[in-house]
N, C-alpha and C. Protein backbone atom coordinates (compact mmCIF):
# COMPACT_ATOMS: atom_id res chain seq x y z
N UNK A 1 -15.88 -9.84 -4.76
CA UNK A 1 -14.97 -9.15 -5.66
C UNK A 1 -14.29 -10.22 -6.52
N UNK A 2 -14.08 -9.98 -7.80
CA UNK A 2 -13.48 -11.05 -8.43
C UNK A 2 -11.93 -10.79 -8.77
N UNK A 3 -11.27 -12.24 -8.70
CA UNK A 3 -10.21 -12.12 -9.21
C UNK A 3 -9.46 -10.59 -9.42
N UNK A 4 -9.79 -10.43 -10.92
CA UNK A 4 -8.99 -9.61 -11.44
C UNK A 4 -9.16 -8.08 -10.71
N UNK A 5 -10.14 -8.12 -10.23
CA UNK A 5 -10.50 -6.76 -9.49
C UNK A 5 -9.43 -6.74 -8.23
N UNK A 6 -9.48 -8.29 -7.21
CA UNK A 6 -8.78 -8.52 -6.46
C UNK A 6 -6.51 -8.09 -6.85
N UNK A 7 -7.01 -8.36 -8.36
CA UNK A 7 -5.27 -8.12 -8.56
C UNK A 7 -4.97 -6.67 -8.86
N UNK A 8 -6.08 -6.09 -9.22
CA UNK A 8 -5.59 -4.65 -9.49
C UNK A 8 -5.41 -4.14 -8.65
N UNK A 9 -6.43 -4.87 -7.02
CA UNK A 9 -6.08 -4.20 -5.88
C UNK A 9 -4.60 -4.05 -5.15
N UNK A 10 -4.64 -5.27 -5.89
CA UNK A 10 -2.93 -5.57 -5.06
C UNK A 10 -2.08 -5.04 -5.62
N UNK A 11 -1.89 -5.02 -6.92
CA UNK A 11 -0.69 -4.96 -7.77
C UNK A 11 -1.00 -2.99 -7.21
N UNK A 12 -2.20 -2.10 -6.55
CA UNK A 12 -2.19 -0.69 -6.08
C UNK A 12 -1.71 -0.77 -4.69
N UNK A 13 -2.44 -1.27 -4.05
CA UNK A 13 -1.18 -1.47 -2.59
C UNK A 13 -0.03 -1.50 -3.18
N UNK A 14 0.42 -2.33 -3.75
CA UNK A 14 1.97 -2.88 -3.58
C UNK A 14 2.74 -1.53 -4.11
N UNK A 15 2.06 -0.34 -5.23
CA UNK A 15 2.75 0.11 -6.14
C UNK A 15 1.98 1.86 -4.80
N UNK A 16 0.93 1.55 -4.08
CA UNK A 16 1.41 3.09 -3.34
C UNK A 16 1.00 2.47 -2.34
N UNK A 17 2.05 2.24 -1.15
CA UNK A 17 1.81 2.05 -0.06
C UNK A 17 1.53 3.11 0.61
N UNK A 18 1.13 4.22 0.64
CA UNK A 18 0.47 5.28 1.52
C UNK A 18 -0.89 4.91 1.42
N UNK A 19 -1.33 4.24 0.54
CA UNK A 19 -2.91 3.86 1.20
C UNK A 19 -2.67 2.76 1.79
N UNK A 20 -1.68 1.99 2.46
CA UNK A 20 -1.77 1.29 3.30
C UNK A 20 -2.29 2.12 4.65
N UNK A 21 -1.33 3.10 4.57
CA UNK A 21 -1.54 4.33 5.56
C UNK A 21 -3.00 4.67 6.22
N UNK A 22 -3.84 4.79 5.25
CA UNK A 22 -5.14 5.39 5.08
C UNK A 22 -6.15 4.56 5.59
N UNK A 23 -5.69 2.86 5.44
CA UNK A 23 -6.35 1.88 5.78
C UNK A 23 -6.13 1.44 7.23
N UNK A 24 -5.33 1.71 7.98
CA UNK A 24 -4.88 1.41 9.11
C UNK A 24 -5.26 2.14 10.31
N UNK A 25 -6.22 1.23 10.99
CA UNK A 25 -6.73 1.65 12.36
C UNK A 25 -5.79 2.59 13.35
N UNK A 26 -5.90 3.46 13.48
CA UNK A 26 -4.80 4.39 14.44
C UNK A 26 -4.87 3.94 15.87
N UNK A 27 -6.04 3.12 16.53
CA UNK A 27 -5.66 2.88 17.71
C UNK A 27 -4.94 1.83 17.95
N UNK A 28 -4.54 1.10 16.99
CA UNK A 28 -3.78 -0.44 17.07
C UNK A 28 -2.49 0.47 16.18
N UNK A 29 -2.11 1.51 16.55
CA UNK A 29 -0.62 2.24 15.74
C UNK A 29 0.56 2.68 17.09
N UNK A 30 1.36 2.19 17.29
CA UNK A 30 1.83 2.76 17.91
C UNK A 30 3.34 2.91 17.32
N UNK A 31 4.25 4.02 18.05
CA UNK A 31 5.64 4.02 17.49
C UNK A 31 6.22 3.00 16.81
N UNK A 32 6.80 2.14 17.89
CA UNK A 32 6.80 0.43 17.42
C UNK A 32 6.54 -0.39 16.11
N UNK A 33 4.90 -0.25 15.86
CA UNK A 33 4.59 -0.77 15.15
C UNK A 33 5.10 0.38 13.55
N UNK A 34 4.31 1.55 13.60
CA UNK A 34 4.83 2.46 12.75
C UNK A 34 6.33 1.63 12.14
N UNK A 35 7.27 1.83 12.68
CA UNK A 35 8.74 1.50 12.65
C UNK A 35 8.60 0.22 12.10
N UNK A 36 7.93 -0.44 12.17
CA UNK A 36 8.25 -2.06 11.60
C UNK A 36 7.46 -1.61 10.27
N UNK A 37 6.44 -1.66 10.53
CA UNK A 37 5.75 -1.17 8.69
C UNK A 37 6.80 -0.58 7.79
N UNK A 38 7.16 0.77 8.09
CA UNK A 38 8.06 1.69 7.50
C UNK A 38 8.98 0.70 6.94
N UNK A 39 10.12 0.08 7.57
CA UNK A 39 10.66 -1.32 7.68
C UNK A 39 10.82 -2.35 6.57
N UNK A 40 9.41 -2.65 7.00
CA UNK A 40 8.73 -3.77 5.98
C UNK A 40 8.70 -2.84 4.82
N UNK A 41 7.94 -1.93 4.39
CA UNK A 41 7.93 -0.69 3.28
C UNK A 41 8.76 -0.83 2.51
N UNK A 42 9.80 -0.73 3.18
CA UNK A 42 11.39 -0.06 2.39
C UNK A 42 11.91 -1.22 1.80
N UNK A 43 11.74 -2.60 2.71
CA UNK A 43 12.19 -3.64 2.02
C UNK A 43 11.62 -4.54 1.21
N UNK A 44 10.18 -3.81 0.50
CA UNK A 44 9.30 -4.07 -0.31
C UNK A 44 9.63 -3.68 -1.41
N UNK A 45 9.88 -2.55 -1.15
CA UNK A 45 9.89 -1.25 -2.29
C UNK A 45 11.42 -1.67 -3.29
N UNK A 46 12.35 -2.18 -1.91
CA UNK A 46 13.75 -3.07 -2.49
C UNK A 46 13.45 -3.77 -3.08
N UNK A 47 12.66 -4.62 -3.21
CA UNK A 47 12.59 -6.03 -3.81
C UNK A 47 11.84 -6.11 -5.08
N UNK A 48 11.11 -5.06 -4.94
CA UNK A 48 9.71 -4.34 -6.05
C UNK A 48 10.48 -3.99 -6.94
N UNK A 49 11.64 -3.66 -7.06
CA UNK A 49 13.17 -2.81 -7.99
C UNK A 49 13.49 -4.16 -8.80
N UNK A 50 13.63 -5.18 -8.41
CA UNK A 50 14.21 -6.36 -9.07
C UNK A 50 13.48 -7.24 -9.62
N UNK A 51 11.83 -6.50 -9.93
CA UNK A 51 10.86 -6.91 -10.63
C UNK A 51 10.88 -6.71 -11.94
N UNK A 52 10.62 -7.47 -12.77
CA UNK A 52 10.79 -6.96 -14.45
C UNK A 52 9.77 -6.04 -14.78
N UNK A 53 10.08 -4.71 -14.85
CA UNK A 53 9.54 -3.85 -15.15
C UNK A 53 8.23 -3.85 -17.04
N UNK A 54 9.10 -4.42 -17.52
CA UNK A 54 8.85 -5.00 -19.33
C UNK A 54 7.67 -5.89 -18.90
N UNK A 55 8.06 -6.87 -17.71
CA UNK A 55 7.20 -8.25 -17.97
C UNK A 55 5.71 -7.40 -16.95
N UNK A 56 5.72 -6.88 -16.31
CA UNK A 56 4.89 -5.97 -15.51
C UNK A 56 4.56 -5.06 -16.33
N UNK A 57 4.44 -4.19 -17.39
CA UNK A 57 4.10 -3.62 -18.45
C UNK A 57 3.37 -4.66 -19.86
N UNK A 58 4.07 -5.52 -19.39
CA UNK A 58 2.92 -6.46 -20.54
C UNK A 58 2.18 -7.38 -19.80
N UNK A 59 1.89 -7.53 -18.72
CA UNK A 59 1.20 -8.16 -17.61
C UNK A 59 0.08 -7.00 -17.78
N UNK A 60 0.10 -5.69 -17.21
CA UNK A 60 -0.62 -4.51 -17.24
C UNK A 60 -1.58 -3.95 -18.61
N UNK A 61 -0.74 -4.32 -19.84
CA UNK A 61 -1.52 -4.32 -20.97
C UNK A 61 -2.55 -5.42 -21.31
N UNK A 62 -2.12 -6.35 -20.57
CA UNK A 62 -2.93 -7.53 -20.65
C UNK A 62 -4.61 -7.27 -19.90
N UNK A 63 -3.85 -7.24 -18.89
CA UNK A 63 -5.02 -6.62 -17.63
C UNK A 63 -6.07 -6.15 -18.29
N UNK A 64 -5.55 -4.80 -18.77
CA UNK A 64 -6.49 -3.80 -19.45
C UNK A 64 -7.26 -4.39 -20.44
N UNK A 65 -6.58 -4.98 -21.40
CA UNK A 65 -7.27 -5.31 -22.48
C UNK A 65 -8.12 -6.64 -22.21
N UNK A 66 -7.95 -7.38 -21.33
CA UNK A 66 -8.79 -8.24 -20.68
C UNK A 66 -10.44 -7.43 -19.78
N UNK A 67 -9.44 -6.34 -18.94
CA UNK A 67 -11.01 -5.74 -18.51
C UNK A 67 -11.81 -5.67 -19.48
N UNK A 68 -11.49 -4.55 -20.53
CA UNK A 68 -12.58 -4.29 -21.49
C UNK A 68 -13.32 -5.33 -22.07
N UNK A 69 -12.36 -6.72 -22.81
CA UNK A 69 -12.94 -7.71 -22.97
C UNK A 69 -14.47 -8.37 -22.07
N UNK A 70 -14.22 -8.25 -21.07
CA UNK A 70 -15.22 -8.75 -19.82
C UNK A 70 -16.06 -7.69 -19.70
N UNK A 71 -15.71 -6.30 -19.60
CA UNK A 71 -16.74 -5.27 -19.90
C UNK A 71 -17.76 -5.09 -21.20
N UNK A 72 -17.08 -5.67 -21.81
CA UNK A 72 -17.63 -5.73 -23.11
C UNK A 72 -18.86 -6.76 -23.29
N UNK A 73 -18.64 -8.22 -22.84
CA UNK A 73 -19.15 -9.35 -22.32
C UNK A 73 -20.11 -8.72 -21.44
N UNK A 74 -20.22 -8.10 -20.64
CA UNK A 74 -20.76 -8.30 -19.74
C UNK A 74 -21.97 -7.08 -20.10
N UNK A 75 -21.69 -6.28 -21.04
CA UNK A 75 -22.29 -5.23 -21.83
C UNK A 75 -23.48 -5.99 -22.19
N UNK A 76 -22.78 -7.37 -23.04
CA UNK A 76 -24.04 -7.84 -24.31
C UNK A 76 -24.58 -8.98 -23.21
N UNK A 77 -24.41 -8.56 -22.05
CA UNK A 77 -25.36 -9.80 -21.16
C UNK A 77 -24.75 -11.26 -21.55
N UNK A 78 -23.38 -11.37 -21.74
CA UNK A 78 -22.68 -12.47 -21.39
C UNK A 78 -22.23 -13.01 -20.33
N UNK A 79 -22.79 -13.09 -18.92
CA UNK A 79 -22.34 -13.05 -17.61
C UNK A 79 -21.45 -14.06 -17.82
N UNK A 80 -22.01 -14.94 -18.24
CA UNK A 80 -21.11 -16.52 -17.88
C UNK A 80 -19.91 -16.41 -18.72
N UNK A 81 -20.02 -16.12 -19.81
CA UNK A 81 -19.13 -16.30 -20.59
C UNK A 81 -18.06 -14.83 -20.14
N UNK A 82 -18.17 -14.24 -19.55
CA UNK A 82 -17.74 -12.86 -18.84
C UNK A 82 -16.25 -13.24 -17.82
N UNK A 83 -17.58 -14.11 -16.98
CA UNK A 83 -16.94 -15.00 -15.91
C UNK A 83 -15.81 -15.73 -16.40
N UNK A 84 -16.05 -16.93 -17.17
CA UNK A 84 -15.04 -17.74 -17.62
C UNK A 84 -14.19 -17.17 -17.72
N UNK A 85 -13.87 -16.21 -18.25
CA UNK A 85 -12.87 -15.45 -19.19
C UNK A 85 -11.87 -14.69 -17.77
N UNK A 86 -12.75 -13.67 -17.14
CA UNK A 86 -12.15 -13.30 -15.86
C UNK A 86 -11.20 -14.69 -15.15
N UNK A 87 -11.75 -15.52 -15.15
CA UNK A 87 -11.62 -16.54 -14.16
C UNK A 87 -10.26 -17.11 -14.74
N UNK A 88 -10.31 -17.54 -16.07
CA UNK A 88 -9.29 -18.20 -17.00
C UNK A 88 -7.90 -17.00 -17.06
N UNK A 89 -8.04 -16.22 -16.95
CA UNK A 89 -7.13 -15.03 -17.05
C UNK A 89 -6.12 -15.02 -15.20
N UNK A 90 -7.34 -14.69 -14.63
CA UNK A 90 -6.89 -14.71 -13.14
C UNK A 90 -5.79 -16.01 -12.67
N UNK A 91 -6.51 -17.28 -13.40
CA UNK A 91 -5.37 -18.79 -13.02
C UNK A 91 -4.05 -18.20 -14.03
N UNK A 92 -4.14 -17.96 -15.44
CA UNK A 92 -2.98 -17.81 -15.91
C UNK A 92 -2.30 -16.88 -15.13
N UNK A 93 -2.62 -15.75 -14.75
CA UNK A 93 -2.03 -14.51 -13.94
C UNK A 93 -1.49 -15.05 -12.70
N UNK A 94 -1.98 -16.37 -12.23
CA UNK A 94 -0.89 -16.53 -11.13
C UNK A 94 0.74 -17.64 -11.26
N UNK A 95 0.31 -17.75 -12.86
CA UNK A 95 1.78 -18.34 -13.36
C UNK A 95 2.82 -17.12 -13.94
N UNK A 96 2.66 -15.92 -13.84
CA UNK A 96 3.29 -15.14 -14.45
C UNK A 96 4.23 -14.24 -13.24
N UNK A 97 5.52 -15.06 -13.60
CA UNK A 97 6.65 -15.21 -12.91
C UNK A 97 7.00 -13.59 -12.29
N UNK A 98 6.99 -12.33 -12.97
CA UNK A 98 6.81 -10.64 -12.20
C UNK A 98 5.39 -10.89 -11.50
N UNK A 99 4.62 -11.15 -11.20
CA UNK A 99 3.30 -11.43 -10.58
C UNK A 99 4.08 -12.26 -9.05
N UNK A 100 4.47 -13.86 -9.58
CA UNK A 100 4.45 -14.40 -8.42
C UNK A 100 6.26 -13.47 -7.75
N UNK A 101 7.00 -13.03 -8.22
CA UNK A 101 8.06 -12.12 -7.37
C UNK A 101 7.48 -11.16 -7.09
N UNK A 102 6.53 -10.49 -7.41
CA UNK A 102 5.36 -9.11 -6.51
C UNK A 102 4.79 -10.04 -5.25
N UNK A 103 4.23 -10.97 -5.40
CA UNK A 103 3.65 -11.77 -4.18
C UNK A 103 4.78 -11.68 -3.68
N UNK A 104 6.17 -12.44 -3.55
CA UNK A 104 7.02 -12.74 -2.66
C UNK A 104 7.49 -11.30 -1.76
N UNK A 105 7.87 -10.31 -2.53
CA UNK A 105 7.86 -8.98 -2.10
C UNK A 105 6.95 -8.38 -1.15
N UNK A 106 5.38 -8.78 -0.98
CA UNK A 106 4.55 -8.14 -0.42
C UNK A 106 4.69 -9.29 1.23
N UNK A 107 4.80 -10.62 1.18
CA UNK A 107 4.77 -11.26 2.25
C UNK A 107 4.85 -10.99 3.46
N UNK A 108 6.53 -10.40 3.40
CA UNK A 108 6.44 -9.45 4.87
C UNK A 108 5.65 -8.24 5.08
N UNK A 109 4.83 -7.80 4.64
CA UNK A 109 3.41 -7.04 4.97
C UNK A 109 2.68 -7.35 5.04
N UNK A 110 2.37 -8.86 4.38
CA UNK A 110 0.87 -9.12 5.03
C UNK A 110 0.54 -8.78 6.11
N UNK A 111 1.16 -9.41 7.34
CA UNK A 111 1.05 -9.04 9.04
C UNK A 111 0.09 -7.39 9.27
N UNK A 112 0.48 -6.95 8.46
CA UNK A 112 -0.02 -5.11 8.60
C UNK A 112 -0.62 -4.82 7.70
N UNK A 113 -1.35 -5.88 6.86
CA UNK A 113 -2.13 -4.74 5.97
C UNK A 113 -3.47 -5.06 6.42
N UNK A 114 -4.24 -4.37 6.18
CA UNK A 114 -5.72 -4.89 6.69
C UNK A 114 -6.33 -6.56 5.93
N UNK A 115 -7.10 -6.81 6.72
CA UNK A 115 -7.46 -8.43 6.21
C UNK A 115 -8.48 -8.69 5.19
N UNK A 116 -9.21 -7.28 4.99
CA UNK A 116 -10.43 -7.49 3.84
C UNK A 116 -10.11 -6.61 2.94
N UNK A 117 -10.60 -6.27 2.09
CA UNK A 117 -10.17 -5.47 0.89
C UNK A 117 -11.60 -4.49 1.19
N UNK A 118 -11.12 -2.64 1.35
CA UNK A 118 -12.47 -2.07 1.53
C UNK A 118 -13.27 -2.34 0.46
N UNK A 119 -14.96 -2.05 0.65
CA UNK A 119 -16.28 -2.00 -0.08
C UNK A 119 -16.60 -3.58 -0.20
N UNK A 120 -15.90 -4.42 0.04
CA UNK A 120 -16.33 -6.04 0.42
C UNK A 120 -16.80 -6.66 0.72
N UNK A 121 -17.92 -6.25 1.96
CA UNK A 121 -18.49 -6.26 3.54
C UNK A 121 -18.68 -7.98 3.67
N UNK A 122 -18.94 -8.47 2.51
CA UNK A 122 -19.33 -9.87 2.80
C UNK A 122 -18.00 -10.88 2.28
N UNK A 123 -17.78 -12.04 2.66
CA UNK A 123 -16.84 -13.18 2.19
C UNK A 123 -17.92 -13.62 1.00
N UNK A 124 -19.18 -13.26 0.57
CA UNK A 124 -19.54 -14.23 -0.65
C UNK A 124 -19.11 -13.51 -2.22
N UNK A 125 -18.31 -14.53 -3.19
CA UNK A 125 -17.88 -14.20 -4.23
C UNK A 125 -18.86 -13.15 -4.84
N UNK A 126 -18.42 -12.16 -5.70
CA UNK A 126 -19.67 -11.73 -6.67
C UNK A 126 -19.38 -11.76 -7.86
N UNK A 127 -20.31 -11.44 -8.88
CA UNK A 127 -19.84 -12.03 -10.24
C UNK A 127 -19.14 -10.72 -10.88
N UNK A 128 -18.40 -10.96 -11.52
CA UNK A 128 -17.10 -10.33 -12.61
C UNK A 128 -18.23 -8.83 -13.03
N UNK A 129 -19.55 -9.21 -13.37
CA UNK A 129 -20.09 -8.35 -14.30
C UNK A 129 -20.56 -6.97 -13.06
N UNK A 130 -20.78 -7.70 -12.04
CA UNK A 130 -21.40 -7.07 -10.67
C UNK A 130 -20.16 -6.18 -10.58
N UNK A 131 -19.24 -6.17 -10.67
CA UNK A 131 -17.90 -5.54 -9.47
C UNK A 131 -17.29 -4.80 -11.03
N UNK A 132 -17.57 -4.13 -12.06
CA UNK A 132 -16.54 -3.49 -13.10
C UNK A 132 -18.11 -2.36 -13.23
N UNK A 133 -17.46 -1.53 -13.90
CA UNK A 133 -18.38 0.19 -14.04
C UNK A 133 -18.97 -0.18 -15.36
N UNK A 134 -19.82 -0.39 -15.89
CA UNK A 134 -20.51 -0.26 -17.05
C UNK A 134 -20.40 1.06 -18.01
């Protein structure tokens, strides 16, 4: 999965945690744990509030207009040049200060969210053009 696919995933966890819900093994659930998630949740969702909403709206327009870019690329059989572009976008995206306060926000959930991202099955990268809908 690439990059940017990887951030849309996150930046959807982070923004509906009920598919955390959906993702979570029920036999490793117990009261306990429930209660700490919920927990963790609420004091996500706090911290998610003191995110710049503006700078996360032009982060998001970016996104978009970057997918298509790479969809587009990847249309006229530009893989590489597809790639670059995904790739060059994804490093800037982790200097963009509502981005890295969404990371800080999600931390205390890592512990509970699942460890792979579903439809993944393998750890080997795939290319930008492979992983977007034509």
């Amino acid at each position: 999965m690439n990059l940017l696919a990887i951030r849309f995933t996150l930046v959807s966890l982070l923004l509906c945690p009920g598919l955390v819900f959906a993702q979570m093994p029920a036999e490793g659930m117990n009261q306990e744990n429930m209660q700490k998630m919920m927990e963790g949740m609420t004091a996500m969702q706090n911290c998610m509030a003191n995110v710049d909403q503006s700078e996360m709206q032009k982060y998001q327009a970016r996104a978009m207009a970057m997918q298509e870019e790479v969809k587009n690329l990847c249309g006229k059989g530009k893989r590489d040049e597809a790639m670059s572009r995904a790739m060059k976008f994804g490093k800037e995206s982790m200097g963009n200060p509502a981005l890295q306060e969404m990371q800080k926000c999600g931390q205390g959930m890592q512990g509970m969210m699942p460890q792979t991202i579903p439809g993944n099955t393998n750890d080997k990268p795939t290319h930008v053009c492979d992983s977007i809908e034509q």
